[in-house]
N, C-alpha and C. Protein backbone atom coordinates (compact mmCIF):
# COMPACT_ATOMS: atom_id res chain seq x y z
N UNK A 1 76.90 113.47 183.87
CA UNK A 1 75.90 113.86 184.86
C UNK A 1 75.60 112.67 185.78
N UNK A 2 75.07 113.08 186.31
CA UNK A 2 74.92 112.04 187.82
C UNK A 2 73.16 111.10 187.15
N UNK A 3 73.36 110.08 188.07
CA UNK A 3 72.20 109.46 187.66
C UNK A 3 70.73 110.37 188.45
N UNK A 4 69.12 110.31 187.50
CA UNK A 4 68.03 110.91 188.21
C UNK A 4 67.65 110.22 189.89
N UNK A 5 68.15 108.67 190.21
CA UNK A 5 68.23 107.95 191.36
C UNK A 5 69.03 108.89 192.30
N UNK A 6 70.26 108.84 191.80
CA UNK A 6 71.36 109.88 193.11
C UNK A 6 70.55 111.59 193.27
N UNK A 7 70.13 112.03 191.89
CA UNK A 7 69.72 113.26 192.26
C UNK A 7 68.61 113.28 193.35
N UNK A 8 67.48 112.42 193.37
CA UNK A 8 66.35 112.22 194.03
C UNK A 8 66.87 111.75 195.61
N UNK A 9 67.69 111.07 195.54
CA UNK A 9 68.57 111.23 196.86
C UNK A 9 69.30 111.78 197.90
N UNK A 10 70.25 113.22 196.69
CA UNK A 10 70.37 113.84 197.41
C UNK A 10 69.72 115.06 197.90
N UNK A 11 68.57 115.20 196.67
CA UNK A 11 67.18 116.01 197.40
C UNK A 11 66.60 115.82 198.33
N UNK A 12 66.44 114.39 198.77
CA UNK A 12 66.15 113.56 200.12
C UNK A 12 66.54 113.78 201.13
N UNK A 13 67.77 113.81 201.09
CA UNK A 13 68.89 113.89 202.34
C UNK A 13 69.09 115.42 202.64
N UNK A 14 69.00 116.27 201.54
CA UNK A 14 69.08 117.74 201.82
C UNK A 14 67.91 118.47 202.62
N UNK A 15 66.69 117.56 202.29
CA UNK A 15 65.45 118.58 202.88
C UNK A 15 65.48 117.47 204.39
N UNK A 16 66.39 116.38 204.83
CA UNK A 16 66.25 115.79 205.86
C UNK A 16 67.12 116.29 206.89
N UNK A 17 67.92 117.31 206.22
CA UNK A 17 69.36 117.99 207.15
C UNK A 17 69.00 119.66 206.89
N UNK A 18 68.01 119.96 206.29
CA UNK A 18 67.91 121.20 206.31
C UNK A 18 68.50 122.10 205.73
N UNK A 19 69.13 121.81 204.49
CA UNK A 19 69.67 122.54 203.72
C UNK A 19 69.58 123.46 203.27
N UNK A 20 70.87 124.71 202.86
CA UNK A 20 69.85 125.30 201.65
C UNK A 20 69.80 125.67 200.54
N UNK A 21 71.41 124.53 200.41
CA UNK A 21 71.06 124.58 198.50
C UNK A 21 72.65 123.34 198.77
N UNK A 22 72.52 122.57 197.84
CA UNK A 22 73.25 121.37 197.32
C UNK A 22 73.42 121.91 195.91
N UNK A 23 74.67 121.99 195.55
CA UNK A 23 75.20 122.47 194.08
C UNK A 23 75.97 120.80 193.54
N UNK A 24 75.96 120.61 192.14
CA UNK A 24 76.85 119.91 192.05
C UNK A 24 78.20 120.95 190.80
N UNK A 25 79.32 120.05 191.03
CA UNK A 25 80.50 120.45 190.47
C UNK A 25 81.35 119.21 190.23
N UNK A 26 82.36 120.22 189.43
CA UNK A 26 83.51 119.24 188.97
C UNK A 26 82.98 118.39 187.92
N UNK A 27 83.82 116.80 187.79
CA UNK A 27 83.58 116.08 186.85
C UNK A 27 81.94 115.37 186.72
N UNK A 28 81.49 115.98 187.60
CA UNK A 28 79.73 115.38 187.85
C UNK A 28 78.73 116.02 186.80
N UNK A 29 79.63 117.22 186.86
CA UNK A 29 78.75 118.12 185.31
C UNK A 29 78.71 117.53 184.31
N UNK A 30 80.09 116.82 183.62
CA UNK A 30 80.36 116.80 181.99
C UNK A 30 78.85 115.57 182.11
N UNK A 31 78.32 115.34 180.45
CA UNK A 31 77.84 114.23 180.34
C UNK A 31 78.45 113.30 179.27
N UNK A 32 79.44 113.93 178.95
CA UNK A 32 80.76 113.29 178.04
C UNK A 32 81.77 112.57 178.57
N UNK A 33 82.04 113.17 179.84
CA UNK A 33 83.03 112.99 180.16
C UNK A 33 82.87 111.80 181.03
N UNK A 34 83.47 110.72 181.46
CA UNK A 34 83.60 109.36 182.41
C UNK A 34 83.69 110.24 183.96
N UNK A 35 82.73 109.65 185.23
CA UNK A 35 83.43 110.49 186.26
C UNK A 35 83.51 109.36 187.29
N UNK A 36 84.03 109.40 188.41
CA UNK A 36 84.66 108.34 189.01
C UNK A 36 83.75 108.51 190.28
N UNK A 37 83.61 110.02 190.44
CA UNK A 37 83.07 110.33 191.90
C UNK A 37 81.34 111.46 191.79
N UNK A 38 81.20 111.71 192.88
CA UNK A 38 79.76 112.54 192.72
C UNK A 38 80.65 113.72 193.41
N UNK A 39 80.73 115.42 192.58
CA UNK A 39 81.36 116.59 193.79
C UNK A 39 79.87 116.85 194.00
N UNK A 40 79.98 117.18 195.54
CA UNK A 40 78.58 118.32 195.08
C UNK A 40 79.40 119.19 196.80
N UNK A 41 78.52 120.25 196.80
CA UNK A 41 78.97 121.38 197.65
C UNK A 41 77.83 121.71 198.30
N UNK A 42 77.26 122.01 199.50
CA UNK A 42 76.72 121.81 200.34
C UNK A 42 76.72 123.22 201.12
N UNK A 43 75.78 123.88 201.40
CA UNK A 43 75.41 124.91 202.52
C UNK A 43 73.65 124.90 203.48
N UNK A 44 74.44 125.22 204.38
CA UNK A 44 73.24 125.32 205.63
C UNK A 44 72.73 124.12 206.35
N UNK A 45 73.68 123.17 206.26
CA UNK A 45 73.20 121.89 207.49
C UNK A 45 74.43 122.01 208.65
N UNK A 46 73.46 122.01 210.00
CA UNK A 46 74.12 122.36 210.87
C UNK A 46 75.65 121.53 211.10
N UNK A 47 76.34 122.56 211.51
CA UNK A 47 77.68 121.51 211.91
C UNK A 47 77.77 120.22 212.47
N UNK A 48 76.80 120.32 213.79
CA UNK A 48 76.71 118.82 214.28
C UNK A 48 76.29 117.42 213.54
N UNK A 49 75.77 117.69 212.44
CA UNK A 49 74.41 117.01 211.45
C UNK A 49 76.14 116.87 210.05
N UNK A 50 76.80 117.77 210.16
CA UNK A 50 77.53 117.74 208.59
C UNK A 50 77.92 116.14 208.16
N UNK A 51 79.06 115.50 208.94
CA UNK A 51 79.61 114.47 208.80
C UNK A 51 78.03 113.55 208.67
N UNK A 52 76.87 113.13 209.52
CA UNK A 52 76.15 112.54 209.38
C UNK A 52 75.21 112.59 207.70
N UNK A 53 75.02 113.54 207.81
CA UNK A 53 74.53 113.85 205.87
C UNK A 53 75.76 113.41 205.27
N UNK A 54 76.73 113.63 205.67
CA UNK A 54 77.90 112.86 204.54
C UNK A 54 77.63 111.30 204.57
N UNK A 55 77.23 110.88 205.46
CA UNK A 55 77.86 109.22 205.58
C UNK A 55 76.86 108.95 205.05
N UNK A 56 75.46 109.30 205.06
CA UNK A 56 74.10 108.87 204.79
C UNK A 56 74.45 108.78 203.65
N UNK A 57 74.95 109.59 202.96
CA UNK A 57 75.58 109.86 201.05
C UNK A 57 75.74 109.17 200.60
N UNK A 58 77.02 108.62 201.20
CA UNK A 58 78.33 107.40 200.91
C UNK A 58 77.45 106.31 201.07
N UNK A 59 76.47 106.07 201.63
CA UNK A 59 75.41 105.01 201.41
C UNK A 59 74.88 104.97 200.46
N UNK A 60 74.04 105.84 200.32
CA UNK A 60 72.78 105.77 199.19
C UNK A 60 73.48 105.66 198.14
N UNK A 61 74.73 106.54 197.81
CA UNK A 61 74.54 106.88 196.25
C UNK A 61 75.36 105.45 195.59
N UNK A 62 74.84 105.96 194.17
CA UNK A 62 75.86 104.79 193.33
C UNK A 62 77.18 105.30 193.54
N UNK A 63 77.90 106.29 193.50
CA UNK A 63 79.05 105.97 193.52
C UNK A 63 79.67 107.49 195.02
N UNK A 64 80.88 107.02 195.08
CA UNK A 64 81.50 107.63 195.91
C UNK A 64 81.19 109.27 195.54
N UNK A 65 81.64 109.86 196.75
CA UNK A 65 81.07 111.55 197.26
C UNK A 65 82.28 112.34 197.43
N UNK A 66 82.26 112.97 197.10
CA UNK A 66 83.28 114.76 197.86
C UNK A 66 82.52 115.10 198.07
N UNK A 67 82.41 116.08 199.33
CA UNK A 67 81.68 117.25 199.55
C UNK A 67 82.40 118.41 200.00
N UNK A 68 82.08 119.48 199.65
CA UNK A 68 82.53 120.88 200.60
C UNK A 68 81.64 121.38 200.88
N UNK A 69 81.83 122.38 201.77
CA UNK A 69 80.93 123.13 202.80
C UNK A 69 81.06 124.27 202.39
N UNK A 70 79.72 124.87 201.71
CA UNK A 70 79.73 125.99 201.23
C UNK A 70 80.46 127.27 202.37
N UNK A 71 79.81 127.00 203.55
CA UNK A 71 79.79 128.08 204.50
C UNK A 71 80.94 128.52 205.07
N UNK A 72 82.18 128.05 204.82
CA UNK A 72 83.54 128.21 204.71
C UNK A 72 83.82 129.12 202.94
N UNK A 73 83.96 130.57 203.32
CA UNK A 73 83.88 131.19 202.27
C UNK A 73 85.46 131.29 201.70
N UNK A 74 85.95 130.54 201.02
CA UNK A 74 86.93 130.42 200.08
C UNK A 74 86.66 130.52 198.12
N UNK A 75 87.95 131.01 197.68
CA UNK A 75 87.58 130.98 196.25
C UNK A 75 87.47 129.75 195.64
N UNK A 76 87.49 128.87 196.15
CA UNK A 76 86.52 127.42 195.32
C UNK A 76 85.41 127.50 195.73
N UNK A 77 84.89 127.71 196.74
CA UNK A 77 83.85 127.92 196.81
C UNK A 77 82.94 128.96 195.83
N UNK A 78 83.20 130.13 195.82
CA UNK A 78 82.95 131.23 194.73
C UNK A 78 82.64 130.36 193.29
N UNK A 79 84.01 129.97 192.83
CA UNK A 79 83.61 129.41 191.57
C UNK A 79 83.03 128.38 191.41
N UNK A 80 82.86 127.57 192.27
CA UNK A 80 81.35 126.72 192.77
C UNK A 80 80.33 127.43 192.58
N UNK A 81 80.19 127.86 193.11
CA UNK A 81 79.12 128.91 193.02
C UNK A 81 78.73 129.56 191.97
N UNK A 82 79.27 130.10 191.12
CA UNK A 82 79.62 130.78 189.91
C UNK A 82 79.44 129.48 188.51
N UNK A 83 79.73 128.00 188.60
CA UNK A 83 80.25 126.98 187.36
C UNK A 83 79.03 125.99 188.12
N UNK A 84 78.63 125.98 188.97
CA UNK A 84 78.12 124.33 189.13
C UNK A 84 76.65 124.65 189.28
N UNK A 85 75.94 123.45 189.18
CA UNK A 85 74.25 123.55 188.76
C UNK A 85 73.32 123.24 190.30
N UNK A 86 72.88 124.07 190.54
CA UNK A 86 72.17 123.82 192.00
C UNK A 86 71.20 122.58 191.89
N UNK A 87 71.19 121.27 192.34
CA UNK A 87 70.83 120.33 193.13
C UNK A 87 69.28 120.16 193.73
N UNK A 88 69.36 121.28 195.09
CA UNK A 88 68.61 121.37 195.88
C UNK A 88 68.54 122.64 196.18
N UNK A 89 67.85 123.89 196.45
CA UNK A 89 67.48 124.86 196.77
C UNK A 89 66.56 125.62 197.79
């Protein structure tokens, strides 16, 4: 799991871009498991604003970011949706 610092962060950054829900996924779930990166998946910050909430990320957090964009409806997305723990809401 991700540290309570990064979570409080990216609650930060989500209600500062207007979000409307930050999920995390992938290896960010296990709390067993070693993870290298933070996934989390992202819907409802405007397009112009996307890349900028990303970089703000890659700042704050302890460790490096993926993100996807919920609002591009593909089946990773779905099972995102479906496997990973909402964030921000």
């Amino acid at each position: 799991m991700i540290t309570d610092i990064d979570k409080k962060i990216i609650e930060q950054l989500a209600r500062k871009y207007r979000a409307k829900r930050v999920i995390l996924f992938g290896s960010s779930l296990s709390s067993t498991q070693e993870y290298r990166d933070i996934d989390i998946a992202v819907e409802g910050i405007e397009e112009k604003y996307f890349y900028t909430f990303y970089g703000e990320l890659l700042c704050a957090l302890s460790r490096p970011v993926d993100i996807i964009d919920l609002s591009k409806k593909t089946r990773f997305a779905e099972l995102i949706l479906r496997e990973g723990i909402p964030l921000y809401a």
